[in-house]
PDB file of N, CA and C in Angstrom:
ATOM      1  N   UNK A   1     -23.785  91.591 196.910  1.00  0.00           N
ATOM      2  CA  UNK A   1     -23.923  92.777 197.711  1.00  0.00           C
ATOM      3  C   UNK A   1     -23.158  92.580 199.026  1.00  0.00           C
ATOM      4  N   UNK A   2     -22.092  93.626 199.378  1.00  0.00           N
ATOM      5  CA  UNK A   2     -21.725  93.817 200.413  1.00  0.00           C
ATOM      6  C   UNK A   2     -22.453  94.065 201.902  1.00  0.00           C
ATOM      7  N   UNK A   3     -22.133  93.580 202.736  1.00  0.00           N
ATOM      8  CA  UNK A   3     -23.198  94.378 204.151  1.00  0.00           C
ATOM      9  C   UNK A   3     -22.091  95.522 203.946  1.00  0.00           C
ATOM     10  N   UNK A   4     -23.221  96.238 205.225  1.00  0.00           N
ATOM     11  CA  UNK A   4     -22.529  97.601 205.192  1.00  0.00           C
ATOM     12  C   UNK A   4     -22.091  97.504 206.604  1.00  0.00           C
ATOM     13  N   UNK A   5     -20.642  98.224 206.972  1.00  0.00           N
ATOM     14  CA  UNK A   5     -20.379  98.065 208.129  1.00  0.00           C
ATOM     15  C   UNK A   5     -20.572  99.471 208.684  1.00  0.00           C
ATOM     16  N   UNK A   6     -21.041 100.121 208.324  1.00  0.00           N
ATOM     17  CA  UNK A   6     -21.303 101.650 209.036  1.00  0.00           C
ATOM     18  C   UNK A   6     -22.598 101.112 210.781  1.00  0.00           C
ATOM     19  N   UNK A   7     -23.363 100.042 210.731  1.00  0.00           N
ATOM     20  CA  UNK A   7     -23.914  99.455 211.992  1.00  0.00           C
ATOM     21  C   UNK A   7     -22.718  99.301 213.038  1.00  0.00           C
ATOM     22  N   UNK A   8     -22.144  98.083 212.192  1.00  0.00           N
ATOM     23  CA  UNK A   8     -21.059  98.200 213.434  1.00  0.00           C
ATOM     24  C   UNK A   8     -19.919  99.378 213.892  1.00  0.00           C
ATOM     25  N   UNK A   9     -19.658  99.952 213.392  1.00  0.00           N
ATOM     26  CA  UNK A   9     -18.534 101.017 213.501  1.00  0.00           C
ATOM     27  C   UNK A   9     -19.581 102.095 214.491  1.00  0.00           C
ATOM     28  N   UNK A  10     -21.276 102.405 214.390  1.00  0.00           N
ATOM     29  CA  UNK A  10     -21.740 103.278 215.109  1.00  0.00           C
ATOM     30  C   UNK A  10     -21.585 101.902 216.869  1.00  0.00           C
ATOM     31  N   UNK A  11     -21.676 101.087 216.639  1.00  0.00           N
ATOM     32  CA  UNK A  11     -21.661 100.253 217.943  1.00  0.00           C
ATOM     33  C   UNK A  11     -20.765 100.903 218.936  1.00  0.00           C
ATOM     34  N   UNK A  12     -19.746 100.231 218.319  1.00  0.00           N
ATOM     35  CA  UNK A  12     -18.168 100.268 218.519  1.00  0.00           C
ATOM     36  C   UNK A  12     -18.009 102.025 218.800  1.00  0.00           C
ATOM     37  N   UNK A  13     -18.375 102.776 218.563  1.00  0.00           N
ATOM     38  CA  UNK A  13     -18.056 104.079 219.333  1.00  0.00           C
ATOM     39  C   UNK A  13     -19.318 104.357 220.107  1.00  0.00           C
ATOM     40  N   UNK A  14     -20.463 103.855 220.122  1.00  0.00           N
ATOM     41  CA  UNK A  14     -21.411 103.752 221.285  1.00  0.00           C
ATOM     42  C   UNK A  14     -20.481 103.188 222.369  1.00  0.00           C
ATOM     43  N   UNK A  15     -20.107 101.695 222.310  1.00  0.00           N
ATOM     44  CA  UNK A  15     -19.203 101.466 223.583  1.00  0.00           C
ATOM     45  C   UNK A  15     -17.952 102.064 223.963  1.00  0.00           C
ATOM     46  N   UNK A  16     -17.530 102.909 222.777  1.00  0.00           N
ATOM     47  CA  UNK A  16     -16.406 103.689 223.517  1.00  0.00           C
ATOM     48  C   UNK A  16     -16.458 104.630 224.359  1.00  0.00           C
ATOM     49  N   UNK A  17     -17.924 105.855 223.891  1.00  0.00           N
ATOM     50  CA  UNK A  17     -18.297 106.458 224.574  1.00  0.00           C
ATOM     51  C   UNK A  17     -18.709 106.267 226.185  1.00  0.00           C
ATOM     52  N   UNK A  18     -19.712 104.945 225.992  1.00  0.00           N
ATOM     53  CA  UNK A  18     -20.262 104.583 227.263  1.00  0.00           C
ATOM     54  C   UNK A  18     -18.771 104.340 228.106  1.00  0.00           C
ATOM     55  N   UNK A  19     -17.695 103.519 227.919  1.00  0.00           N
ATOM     56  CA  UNK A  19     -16.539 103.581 229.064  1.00  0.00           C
ATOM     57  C   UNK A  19     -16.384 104.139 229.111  1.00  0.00           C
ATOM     58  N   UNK A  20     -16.103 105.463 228.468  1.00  0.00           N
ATOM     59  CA  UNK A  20     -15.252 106.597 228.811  1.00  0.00           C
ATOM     60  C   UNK A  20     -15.957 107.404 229.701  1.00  0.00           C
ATOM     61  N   UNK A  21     -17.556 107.110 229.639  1.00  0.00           N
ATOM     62  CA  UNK A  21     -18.127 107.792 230.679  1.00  0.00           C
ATOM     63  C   UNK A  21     -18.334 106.944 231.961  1.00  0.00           C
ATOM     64  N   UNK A  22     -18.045 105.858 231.765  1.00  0.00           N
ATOM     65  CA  UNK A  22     -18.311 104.985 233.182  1.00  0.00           C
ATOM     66  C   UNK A  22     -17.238 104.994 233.743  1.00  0.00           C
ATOM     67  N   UNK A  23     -15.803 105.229 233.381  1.00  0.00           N
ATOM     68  CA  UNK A  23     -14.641 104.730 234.231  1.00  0.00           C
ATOM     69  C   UNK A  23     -14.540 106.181 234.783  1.00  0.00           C
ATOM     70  N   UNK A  24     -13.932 105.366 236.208  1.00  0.00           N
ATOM     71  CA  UNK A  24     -13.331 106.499 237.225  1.00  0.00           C
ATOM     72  C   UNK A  24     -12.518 106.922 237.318  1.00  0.00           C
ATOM     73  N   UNK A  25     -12.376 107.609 237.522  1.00  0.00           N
ATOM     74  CA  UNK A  25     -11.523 109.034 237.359  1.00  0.00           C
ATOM     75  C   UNK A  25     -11.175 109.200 238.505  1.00  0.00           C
ATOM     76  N   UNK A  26     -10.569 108.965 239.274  1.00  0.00           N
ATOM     77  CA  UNK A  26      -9.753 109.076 240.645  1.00  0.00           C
ATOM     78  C   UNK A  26      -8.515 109.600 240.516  1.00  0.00           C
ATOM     79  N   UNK A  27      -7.879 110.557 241.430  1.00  0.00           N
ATOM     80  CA  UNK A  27      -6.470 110.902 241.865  1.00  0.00           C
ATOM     81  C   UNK A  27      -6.128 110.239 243.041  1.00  0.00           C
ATOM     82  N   UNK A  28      -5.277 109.279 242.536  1.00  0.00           N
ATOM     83  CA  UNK A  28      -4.393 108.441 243.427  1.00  0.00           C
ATOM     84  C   UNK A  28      -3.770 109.495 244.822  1.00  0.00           C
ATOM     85  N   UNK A  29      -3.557 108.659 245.961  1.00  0.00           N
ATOM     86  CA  UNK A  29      -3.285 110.101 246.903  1.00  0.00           C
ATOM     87  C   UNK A  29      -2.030 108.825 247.509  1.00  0.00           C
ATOM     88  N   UNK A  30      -0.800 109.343 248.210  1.00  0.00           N
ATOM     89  CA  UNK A  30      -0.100 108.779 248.475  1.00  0.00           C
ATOM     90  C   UNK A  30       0.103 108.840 250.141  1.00  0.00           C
ATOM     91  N   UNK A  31       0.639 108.457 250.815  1.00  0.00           N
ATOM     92  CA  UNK A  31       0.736 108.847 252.401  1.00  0.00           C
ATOM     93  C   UNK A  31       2.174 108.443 252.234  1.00  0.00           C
ATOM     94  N   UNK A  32       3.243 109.079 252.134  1.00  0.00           N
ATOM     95  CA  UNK A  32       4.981 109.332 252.913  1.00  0.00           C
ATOM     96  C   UNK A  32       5.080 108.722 253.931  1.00  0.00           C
ATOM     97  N   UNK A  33       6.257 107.648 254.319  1.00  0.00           N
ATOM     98  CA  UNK A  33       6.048 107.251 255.594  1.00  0.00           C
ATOM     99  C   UNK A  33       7.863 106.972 256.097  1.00  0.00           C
ATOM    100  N   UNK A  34       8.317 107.588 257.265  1.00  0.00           N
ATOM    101  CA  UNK A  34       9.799 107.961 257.326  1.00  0.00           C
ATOM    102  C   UNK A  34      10.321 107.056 258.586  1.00  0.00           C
ATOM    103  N   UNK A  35      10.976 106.811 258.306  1.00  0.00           N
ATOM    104  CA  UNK A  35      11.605 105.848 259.634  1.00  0.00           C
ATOM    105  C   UNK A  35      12.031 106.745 260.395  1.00  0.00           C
ATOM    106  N   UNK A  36      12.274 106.816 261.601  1.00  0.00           N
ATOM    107  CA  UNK A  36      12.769 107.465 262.636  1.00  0.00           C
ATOM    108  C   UNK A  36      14.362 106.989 262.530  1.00  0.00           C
ATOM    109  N   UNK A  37      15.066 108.021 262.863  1.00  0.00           N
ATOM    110  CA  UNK A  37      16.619 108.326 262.701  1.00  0.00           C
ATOM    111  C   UNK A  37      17.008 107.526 263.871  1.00  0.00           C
ATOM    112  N   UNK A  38      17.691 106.769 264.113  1.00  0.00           N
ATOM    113  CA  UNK A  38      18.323 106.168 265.643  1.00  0.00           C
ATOM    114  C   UNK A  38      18.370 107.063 266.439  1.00  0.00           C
ATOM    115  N   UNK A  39      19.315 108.051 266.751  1.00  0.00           N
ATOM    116  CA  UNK A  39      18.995 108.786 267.695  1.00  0.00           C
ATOM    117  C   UNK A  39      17.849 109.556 268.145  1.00  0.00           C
ATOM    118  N   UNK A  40      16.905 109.324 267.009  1.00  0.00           N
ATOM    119  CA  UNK A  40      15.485 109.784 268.109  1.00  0.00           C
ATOM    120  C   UNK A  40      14.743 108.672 268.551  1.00  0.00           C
ATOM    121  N   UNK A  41      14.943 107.546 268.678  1.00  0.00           N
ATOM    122  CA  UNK A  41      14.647 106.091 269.209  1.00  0.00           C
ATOM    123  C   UNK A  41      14.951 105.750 270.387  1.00  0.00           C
ATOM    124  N   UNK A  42      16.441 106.931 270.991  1.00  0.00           N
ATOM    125  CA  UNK A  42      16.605 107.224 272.284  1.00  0.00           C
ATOM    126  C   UNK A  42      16.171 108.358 273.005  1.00  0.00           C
ATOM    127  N   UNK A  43      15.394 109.192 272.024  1.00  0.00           N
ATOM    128  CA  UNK A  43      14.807 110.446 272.398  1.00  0.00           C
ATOM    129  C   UNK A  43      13.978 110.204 273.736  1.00  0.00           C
ATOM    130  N   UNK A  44      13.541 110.966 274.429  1.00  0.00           N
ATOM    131  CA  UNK A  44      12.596 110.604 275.968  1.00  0.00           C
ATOM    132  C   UNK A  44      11.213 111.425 275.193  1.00  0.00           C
ATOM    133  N   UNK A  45      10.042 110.800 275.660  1.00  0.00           N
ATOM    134  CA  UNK A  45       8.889 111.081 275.498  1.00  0.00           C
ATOM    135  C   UNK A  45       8.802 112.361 276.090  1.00  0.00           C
ATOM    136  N   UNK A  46       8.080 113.588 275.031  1.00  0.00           N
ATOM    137  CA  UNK A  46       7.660 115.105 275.578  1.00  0.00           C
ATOM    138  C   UNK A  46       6.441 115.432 275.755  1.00  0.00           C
ATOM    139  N   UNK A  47       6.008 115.978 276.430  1.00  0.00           N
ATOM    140  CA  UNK A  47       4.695 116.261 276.605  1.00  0.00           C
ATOM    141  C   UNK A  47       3.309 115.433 277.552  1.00  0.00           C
ATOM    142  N   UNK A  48       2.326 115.944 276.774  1.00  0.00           N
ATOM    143  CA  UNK A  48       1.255 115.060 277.353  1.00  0.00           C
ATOM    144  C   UNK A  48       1.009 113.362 276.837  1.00  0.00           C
ATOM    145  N   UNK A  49       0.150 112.400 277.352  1.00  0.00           N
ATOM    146  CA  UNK A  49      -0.031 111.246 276.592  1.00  0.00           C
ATOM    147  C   UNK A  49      -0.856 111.854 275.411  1.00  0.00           C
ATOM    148  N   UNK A  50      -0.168 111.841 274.079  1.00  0.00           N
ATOM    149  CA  UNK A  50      -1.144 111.140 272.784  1.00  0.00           C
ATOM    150  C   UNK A  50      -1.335 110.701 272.421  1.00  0.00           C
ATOM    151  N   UNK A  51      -2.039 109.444 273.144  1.00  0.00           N
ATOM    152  CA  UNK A  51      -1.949 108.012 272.043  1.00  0.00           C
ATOM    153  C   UNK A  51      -3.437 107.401 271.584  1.00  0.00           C
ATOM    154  N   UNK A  52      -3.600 107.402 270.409  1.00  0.00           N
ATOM    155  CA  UNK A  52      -4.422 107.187 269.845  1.00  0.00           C
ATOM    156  C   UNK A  52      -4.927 105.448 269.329  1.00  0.00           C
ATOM    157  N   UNK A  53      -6.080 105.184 269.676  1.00  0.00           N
ATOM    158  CA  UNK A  53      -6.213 103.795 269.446  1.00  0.00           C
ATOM    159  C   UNK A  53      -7.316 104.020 268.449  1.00  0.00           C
ATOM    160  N   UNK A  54      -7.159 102.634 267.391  1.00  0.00           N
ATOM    161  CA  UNK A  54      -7.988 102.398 266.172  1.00  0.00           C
ATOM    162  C   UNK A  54      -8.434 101.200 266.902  1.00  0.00           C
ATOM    163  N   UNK A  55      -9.558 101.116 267.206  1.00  0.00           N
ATOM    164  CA  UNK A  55     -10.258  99.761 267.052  1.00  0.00           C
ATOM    165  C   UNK A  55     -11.921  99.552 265.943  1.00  0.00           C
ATOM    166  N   UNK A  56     -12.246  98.587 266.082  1.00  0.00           N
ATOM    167  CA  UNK A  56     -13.042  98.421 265.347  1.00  0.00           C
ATOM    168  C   UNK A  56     -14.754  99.316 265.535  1.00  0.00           C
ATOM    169  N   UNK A  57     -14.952  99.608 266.870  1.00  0.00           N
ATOM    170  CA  UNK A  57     -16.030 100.195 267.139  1.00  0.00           C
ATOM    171  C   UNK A  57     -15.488 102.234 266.830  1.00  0.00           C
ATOM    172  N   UNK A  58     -14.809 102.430 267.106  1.00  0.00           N
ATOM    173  CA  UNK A  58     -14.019 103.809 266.847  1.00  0.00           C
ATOM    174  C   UNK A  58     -12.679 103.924 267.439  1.00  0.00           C
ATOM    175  N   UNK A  59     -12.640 105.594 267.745  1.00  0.00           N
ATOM    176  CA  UNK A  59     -11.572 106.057 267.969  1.00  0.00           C
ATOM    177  C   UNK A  59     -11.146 106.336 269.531  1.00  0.00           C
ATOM    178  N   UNK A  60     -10.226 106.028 269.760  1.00  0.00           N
ATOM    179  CA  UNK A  60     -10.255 106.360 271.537  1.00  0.00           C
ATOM    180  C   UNK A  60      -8.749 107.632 271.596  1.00  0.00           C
ATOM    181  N   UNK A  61      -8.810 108.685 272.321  1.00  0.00           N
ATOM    182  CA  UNK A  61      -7.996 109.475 272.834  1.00  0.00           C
ATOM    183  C   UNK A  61      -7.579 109.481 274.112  1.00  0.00           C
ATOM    184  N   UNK A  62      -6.337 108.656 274.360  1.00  0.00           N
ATOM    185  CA  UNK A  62      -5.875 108.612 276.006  1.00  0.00           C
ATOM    186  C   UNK A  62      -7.407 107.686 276.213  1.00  0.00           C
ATOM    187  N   UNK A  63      -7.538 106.910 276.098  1.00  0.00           N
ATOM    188  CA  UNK A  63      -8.909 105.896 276.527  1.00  0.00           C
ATOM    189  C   UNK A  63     -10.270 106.514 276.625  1.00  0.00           C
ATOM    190  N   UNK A  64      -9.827 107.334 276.075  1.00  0.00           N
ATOM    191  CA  UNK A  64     -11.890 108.064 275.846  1.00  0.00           C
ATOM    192  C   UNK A  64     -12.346 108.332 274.672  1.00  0.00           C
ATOM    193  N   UNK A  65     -13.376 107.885 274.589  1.00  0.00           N
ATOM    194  CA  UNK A  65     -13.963 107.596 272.943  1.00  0.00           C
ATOM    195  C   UNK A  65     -13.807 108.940 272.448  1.00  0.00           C
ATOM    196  N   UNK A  66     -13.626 109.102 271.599  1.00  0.00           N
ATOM    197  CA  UNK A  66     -13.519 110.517 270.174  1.00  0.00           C
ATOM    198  C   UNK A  66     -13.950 110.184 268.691  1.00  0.00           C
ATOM    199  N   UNK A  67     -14.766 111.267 268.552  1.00  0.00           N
ATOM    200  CA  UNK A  67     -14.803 111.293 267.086  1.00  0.00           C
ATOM    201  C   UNK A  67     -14.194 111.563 266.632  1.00  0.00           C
ATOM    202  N   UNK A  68     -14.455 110.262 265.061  1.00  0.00           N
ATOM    203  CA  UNK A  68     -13.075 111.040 263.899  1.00  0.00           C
ATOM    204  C   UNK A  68     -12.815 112.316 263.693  1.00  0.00           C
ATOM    205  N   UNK A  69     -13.731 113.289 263.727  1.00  0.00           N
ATOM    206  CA  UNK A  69     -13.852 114.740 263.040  1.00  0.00           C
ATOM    207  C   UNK A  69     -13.199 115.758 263.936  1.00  0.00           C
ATOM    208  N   UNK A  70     -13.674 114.882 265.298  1.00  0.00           N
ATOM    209  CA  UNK A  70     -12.965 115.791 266.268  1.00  0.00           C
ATOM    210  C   UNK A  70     -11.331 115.520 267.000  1.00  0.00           C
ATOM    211  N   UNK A  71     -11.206 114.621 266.110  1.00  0.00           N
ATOM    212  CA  UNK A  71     -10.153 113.769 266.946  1.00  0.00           C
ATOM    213  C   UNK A  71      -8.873 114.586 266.924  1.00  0.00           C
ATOM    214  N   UNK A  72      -8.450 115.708 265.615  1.00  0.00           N
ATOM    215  CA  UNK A  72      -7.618 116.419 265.251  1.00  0.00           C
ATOM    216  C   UNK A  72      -7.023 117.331 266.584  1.00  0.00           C
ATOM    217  N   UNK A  73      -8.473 118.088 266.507  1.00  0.00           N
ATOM    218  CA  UNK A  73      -9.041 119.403 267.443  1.00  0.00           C
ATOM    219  C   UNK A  73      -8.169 119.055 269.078  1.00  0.00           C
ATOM    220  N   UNK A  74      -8.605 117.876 268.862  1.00  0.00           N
ATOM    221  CA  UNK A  74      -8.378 117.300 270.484  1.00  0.00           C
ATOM    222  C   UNK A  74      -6.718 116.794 270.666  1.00  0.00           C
ATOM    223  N   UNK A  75      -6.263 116.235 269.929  1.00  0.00           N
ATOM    224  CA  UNK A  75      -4.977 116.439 269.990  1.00  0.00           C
ATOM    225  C   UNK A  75      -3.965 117.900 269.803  1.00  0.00           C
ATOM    226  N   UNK A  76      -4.158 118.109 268.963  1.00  0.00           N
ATOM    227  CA  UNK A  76      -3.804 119.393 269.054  1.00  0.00           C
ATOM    228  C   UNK A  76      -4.142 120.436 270.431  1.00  0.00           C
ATOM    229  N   UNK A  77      -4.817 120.450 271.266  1.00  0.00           N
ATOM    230  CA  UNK A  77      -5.038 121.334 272.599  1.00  0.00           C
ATOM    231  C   UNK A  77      -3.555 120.300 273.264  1.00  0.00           C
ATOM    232  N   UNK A  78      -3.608 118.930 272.812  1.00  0.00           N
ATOM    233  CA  UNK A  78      -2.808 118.431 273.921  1.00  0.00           C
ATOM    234  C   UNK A  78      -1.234 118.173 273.685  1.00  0.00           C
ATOM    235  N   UNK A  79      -0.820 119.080 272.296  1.00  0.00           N
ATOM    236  CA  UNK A  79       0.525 119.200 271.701  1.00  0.00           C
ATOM    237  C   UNK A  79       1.307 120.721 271.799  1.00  0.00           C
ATOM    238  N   UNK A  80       2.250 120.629 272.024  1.00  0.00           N
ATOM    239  CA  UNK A  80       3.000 122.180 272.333  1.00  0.00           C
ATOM    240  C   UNK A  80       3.205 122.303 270.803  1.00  0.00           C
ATOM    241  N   UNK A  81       3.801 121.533 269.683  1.00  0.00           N
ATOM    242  CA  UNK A  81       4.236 121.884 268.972  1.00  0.00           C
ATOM    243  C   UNK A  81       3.564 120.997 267.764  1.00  0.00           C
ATOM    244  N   UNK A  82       3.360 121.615 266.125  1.00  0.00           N
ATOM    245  CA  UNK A  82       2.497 120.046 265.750  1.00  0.00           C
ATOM    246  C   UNK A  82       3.325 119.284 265.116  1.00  0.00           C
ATOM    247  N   UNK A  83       4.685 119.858 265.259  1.00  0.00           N
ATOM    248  CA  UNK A  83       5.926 118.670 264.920  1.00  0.00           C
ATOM    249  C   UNK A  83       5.757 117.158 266.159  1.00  0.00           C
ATOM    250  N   UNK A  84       5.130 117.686 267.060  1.00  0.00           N
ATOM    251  CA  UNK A  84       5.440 116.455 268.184  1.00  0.00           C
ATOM    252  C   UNK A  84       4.613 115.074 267.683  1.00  0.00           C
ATOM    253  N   UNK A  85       5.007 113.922 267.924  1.00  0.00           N
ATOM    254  CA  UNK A  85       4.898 113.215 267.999  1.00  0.00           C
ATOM    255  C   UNK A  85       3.206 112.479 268.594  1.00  0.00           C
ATOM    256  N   UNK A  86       2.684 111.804 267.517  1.00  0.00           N
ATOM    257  CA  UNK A  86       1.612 110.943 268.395  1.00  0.00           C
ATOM    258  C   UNK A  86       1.571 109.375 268.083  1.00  0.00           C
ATOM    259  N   UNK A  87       1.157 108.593 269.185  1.00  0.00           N
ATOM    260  CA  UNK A  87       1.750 107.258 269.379  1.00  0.00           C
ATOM    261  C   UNK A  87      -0.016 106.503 268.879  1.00  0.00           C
ATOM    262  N   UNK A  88      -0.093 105.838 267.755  1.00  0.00           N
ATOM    263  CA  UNK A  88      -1.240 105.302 266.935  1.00  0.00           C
ATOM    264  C   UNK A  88      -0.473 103.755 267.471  1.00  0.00           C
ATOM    265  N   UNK A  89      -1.993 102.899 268.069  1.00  0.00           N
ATOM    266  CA  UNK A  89      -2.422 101.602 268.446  1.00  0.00           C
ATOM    267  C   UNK A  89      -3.241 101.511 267.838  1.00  0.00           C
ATOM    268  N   UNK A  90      -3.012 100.149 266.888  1.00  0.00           N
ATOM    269  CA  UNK A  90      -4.272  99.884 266.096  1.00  0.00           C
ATOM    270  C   UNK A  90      -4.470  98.461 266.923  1.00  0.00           C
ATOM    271  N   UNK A  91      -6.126  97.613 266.914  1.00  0.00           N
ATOM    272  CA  UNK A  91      -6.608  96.732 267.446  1.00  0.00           C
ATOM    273  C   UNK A  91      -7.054  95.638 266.367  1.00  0.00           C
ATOM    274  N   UNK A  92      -6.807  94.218 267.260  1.00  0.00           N
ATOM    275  CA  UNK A  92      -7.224  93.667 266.326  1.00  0.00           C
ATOM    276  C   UNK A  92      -8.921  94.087 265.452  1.00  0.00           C
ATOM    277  N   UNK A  93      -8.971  93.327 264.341  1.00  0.00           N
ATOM    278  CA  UNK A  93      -9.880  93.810 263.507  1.00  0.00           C
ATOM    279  C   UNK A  93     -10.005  95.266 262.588  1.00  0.00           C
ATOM    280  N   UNK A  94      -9.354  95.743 262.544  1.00  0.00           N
ATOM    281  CA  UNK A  94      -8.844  97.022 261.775  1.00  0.00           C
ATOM    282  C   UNK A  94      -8.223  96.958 260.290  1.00  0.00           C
ATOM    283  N   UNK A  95      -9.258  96.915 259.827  1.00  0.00           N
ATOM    284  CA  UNK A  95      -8.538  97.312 257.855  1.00  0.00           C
ATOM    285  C   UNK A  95      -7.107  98.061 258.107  1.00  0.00           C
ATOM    286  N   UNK A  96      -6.214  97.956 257.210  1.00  0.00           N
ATOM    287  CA  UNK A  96      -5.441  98.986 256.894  1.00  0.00           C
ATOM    288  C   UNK A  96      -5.785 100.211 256.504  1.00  0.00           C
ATOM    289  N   UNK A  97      -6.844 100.072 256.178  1.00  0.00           N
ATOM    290  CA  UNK A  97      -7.517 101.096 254.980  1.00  0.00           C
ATOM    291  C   UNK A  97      -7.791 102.318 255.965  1.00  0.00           C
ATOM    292  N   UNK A  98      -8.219 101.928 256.998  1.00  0.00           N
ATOM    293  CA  UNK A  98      -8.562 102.684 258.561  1.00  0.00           C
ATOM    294  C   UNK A  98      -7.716 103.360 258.694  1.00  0.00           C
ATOM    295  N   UNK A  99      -6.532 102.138 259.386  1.00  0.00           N
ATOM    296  CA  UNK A  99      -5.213 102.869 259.696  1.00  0.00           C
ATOM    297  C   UNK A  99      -4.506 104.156 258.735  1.00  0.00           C
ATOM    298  N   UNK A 100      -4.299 103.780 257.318  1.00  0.00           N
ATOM    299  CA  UNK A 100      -4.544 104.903 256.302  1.00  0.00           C
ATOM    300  C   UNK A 100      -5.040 105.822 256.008  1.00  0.00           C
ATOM    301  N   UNK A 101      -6.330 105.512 256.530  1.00  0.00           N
ATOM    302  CA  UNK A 101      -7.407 106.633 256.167  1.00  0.00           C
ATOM    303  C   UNK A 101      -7.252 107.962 257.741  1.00  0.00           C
ATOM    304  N   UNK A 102      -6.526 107.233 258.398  1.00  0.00           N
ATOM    305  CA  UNK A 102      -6.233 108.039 260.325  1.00  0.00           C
ATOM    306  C   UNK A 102      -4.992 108.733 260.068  1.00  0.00           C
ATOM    307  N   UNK A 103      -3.743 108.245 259.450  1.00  0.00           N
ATOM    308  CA  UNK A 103      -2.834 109.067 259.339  1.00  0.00           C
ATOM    309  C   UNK A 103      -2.624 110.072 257.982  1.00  0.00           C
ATOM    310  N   UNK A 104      -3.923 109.833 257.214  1.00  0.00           N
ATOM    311  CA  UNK A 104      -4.090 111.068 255.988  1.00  0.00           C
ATOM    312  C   UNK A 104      -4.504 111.868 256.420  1.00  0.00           C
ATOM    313  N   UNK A 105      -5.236 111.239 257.227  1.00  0.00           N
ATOM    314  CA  UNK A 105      -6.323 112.744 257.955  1.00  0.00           C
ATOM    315  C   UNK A 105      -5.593 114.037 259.171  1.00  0.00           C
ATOM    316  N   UNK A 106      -4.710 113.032 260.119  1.00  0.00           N
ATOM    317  CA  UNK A 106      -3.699 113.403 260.795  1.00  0.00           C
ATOM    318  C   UNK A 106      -2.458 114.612 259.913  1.00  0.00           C
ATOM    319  N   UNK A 107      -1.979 114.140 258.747  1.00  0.00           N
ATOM    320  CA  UNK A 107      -1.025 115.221 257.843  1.00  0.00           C
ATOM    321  C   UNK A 107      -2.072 115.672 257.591  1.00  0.00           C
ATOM    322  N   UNK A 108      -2.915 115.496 257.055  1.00  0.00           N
ATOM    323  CA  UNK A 108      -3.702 116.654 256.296  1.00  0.00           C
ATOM    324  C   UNK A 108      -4.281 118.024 256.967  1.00  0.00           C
ATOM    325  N   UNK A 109      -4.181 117.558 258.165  1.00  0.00           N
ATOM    326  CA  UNK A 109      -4.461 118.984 259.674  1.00  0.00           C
ATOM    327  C   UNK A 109      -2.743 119.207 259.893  1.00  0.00           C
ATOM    328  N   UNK A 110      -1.921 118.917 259.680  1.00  0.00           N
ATOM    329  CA  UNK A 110      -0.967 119.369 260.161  1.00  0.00           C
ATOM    330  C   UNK A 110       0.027 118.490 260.990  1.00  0.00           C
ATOM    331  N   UNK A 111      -0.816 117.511 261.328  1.00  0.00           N
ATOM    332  CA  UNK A 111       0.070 116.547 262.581  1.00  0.00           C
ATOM    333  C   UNK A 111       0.581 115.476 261.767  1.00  0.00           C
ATOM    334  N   UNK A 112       1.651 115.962 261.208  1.00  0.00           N
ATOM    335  CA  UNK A 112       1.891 114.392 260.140  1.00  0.00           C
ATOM    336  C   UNK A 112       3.379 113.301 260.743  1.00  0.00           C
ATOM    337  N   UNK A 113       3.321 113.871 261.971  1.00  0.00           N
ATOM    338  CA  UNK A 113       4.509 112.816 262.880  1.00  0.00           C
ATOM    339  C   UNK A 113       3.666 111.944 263.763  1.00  0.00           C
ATOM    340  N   UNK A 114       3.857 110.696 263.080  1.00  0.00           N
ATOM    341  CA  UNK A 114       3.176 109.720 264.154  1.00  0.00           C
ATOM    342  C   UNK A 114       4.104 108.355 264.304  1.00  0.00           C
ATOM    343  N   UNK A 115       3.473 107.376 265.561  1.00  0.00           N
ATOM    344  CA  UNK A 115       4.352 106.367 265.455  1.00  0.00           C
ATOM    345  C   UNK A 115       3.484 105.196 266.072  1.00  0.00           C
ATOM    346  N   UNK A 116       3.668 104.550 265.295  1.00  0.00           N
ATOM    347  CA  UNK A 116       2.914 102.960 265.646  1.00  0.00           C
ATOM    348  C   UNK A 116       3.300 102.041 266.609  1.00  0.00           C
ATOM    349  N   UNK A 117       2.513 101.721 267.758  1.00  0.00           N
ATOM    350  CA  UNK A 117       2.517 101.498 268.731  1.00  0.00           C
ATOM    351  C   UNK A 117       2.420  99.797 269.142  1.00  0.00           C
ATOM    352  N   UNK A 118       2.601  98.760 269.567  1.00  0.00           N
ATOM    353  CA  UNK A 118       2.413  97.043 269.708  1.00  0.00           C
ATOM    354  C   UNK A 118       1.468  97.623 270.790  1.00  0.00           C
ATOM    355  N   UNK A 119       0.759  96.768 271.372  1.00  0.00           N
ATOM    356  CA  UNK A 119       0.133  96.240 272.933  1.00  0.00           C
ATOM    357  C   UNK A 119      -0.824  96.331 272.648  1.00  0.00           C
ATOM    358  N   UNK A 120      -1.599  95.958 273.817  1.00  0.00           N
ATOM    359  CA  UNK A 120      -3.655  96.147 274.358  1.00  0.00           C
ATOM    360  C   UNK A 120      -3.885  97.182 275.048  1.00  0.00           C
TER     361      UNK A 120
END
């Protein structure tokens, strides 16, 4: 007498089912990122200060704490145009993931020109 393999074959699509319901399903999201042309490297700074710092406790605007949510809102009052330019300082202790997660959020309102900043 043969076993019967109809046990295993119901297994084997029990576990197919179960991954197919456990794996994630995510849409990959990309962030574009453009070098500045030489001649705008000699460009002169326009406008007000926007410079935005990432550190590890939050977000600072021109040195005053801001929330993420609001952080958009608040630059924008302080941009003529939302092509202009904002100058992102990240601090030590800062994921990338941060930094990433600040300039998705930044294009995703509209302000998707930014530029990364060295110092303290």
């Amino acid at each position: 007498m043969r076993p019967s393999l109809t046990p295993m074959i119901d297994v084997v699509f029990l576990l197919l089912v179960f991954f197919m319901l456990a794996a994630q399903y995510s849409r990959e999201t990309t962030l574009s990122v453009h070098a500045a042309p030489r001649s705008a490297e000699n460009a002169p700074y326009v406008g007000p200060p926007r410079l935005v710092d990432v550190t590890p406790q939050g977000f600072l605007l021109n040195g005053v704490t801001t929330p993420f949510a609001q952080l958009t809102e608040q630059l924008s009052l302080l941009m003529a145009d939302p092509t202009d330019t904002n100058l992102v300082r990240v601090s030590d202790g800062v994921s990338v993931q941060e930094l990433v997660d600040l300039l998705g959020h930044l294009s995703a309102a509209g302000l998707p020109n930014a530029a990364l900043v060295e110092g303290q």
